[in-house]
C-alpha atoms as a PDB file:
ATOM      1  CA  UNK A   1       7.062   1.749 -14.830  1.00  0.00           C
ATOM      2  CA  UNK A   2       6.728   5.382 -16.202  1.00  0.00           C
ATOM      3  CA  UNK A   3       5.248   7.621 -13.467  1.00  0.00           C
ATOM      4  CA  UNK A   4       3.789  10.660 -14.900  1.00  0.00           C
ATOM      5  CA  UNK A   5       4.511  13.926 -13.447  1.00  0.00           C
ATOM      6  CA  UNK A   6       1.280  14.003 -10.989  1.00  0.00           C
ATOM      7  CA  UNK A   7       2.696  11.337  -9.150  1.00  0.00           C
ATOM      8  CA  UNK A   8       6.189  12.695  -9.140  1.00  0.00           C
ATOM      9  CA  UNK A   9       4.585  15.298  -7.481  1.00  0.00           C
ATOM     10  CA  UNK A  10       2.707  13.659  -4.987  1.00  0.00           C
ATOM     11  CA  UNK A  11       6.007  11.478  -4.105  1.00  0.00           C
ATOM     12  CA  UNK A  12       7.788  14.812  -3.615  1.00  0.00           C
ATOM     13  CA  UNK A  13       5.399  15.972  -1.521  1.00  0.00           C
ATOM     14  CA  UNK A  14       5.377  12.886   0.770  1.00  0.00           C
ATOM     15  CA  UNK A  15       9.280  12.868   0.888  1.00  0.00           C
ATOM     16  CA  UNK A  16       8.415  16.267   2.762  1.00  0.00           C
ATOM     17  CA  UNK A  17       5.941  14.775   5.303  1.00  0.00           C
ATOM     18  CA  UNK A  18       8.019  12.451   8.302  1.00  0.00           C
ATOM     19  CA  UNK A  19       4.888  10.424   9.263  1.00  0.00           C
ATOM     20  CA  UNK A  20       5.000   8.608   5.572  1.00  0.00           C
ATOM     21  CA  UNK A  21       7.775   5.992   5.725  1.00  0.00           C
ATOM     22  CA  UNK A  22       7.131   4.548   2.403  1.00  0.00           C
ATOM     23  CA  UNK A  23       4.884   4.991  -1.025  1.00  0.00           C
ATOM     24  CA  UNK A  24       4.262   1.901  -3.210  1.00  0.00           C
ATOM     25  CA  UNK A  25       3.084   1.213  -6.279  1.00  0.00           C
ATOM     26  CA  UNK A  26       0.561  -1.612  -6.643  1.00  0.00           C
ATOM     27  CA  UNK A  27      -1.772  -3.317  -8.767  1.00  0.00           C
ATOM     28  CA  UNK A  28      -2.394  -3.175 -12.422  1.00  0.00           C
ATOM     29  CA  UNK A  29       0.131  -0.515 -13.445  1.00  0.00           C
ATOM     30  CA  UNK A  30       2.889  -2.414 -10.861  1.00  0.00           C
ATOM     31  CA  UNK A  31       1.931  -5.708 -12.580  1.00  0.00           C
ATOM     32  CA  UNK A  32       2.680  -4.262 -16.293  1.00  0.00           C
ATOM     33  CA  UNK A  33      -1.067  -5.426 -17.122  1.00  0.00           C
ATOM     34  CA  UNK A  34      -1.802  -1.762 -16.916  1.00  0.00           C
ATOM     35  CA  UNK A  35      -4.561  -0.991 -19.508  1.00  0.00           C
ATOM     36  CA  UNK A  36      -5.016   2.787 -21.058  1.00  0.00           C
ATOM     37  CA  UNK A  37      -7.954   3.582 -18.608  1.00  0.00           C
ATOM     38  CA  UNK A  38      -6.228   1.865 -15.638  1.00  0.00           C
ATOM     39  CA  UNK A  39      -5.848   4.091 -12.182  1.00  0.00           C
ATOM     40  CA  UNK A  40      -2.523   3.850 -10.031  1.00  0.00           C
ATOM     41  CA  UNK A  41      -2.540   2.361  -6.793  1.00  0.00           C
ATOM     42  CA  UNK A  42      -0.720   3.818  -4.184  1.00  0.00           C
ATOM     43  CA  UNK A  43      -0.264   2.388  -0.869  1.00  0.00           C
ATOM     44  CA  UNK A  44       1.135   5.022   1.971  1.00  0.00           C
ATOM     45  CA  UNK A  45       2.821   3.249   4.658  1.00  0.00           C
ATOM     46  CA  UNK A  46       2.896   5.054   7.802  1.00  0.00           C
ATOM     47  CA  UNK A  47       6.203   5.476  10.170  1.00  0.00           C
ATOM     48  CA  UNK A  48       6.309   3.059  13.005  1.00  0.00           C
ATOM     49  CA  UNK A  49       4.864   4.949  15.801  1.00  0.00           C
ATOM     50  CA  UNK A  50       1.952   6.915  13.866  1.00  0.00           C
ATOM     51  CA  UNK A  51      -1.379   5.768  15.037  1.00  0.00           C
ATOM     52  CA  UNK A  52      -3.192   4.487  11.575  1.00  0.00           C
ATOM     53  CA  UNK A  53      -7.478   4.658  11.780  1.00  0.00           C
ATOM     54  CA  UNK A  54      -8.014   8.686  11.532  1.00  0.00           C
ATOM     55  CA  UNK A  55      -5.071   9.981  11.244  1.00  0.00           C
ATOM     56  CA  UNK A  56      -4.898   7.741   7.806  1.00  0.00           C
ATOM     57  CA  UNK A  57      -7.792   8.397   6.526  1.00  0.00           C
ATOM     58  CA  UNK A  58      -6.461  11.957   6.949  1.00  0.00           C
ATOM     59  CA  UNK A  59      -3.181  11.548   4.918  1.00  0.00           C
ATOM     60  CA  UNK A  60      -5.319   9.765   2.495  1.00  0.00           C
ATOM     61  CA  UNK A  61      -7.165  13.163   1.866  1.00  0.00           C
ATOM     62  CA  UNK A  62      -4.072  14.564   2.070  1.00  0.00           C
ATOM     63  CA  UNK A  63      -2.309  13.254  -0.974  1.00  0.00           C
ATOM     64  CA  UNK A  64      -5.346  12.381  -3.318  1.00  0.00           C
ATOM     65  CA  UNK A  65      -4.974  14.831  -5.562  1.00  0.00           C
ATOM     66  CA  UNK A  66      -5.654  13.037  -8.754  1.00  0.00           C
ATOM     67  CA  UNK A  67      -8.713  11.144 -10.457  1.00  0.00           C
ATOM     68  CA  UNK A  68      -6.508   8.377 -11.612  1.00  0.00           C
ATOM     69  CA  UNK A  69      -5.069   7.483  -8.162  1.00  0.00           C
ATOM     70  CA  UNK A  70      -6.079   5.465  -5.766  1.00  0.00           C
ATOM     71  CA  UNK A  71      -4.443   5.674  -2.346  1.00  0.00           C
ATOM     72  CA  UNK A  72      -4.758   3.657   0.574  1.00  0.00           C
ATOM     73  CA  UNK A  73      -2.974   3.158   4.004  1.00  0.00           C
ATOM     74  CA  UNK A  74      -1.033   0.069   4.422  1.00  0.00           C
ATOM     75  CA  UNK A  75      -1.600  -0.065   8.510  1.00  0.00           C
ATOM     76  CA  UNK A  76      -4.941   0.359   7.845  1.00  0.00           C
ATOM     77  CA  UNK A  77      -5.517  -3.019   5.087  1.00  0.00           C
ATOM     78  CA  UNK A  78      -6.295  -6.488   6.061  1.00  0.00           C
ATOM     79  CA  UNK A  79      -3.756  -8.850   5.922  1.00  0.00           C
ATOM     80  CA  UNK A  80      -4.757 -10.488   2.665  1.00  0.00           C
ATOM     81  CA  UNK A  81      -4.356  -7.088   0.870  1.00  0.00           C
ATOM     82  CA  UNK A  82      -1.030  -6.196   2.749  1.00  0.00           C
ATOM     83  CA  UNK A  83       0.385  -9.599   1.403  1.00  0.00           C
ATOM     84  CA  UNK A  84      -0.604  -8.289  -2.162  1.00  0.00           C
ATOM     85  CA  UNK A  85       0.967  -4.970  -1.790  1.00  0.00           C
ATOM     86  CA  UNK A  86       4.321  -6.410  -0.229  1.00  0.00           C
ATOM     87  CA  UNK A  87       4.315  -9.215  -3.245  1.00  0.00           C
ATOM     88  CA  UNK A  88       3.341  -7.344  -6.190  1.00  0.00           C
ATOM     89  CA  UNK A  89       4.334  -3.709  -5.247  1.00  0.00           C
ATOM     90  CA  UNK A  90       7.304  -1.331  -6.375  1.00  0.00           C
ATOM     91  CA  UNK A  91       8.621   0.744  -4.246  1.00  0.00           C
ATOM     92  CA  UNK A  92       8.300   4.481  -5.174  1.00  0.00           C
ATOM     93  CA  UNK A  93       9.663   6.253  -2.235  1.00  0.00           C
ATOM     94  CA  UNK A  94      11.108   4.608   1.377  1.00  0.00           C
ATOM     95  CA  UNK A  95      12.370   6.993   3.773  1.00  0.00           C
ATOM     96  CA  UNK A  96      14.169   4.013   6.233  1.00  0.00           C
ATOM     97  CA  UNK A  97      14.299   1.008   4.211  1.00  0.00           C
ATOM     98  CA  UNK A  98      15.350  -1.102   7.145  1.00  0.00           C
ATOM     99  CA  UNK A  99      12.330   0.034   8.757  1.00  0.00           C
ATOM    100  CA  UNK A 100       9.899  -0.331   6.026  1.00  0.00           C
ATOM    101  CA  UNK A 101      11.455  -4.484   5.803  1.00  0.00           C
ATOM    102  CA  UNK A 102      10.800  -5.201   9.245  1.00  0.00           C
ATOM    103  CA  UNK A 103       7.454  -3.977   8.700  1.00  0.00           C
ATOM    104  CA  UNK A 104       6.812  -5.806   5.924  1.00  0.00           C
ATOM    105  CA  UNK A 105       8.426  -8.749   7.802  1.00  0.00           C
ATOM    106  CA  UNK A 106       6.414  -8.399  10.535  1.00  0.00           C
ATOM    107  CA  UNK A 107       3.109  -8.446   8.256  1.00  0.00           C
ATOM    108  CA  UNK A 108       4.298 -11.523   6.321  1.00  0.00           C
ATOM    109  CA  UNK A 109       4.750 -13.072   9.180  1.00  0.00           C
ATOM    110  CA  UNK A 110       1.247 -12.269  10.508  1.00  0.00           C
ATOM    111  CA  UNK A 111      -0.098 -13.215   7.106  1.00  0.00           C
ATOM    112  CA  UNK A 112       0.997 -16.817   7.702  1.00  0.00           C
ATOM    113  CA  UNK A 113      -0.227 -17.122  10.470  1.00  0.00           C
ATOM    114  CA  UNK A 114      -3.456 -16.367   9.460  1.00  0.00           C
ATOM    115  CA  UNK A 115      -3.663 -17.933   6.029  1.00  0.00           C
ATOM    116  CA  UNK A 116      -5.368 -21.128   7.117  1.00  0.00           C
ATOM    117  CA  UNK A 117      -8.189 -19.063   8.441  1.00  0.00           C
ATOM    118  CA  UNK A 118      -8.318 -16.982   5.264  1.00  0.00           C
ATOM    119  CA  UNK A 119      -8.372 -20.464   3.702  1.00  0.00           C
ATOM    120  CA  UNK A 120     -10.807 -22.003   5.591  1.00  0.00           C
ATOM    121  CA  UNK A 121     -13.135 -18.728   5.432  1.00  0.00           C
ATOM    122  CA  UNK A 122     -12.560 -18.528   1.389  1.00  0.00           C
ATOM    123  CA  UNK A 123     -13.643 -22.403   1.126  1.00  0.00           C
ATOM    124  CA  UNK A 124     -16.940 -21.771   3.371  1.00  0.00           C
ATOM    125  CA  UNK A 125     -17.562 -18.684   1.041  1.00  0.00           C
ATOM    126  CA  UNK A 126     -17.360 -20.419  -2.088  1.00  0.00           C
ATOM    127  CA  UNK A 127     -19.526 -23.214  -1.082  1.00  0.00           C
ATOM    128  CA  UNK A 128     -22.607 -21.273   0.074  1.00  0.00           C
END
């Protein structure tokens, strides 16, 4: 993945900040389906320990600095969408990354759990 200099910038900036444990890249771009107009998904995951509601949505404002990023708080996504991120996303920056595994561990592990919910809720949907 080439990252252009905006988002070196940004990732130097959240190398600075100690409640960002990890930045990754997801989506499109991370995907290599990436078309000209595509945006870059970011996800910011949090350090163990930092409260995520509005504190995130503060970081959020924090780092969005560019018109072709979109950034988003991994504490702070539903399951589904944290399985996505952990499966499809390249890690840009991780400050611990024995922390940042048992995280994503930990949210795999709650993902299974609750995948035949998700499955049962996505077969109601698509009948009605």
């Amino acid at each position: 993945v080439v990252t252009p200099p905006h988002l070196v910038s940004l990732v130097d900036r959240v190398r600075r900040d100690p409640d960002v444990l990890a930045v990754i890249l997801f989506g499109s771009r991370a995907r290599g389906e990436a078309s000209a107009g595509s945006d870059f998904d970011l996800c910011l995951v949090l350090t163990p320990g930092v409260r995520a509601g509005l504190p995130s949505a503060r970081k959020r404002l924090d780092y969005l600095t560019a018109a072709d990023v979109d950034l988003v708080v991994f504490q702070d996504l539903p399951l589904p969408l944290q399985s996505r991120v952990l499966r499809e996303g390249q890690v840009l920056f991780a400050r611990d990354e024995d922390a940042l595994y048992a995280l994503a561990l930990r949210a795999v592990r709650d993902f299974e759990l609750f995948r035949p919910i998700y499955r049962a809720y996505l077969d109601q949907v698509g009948r009605d």
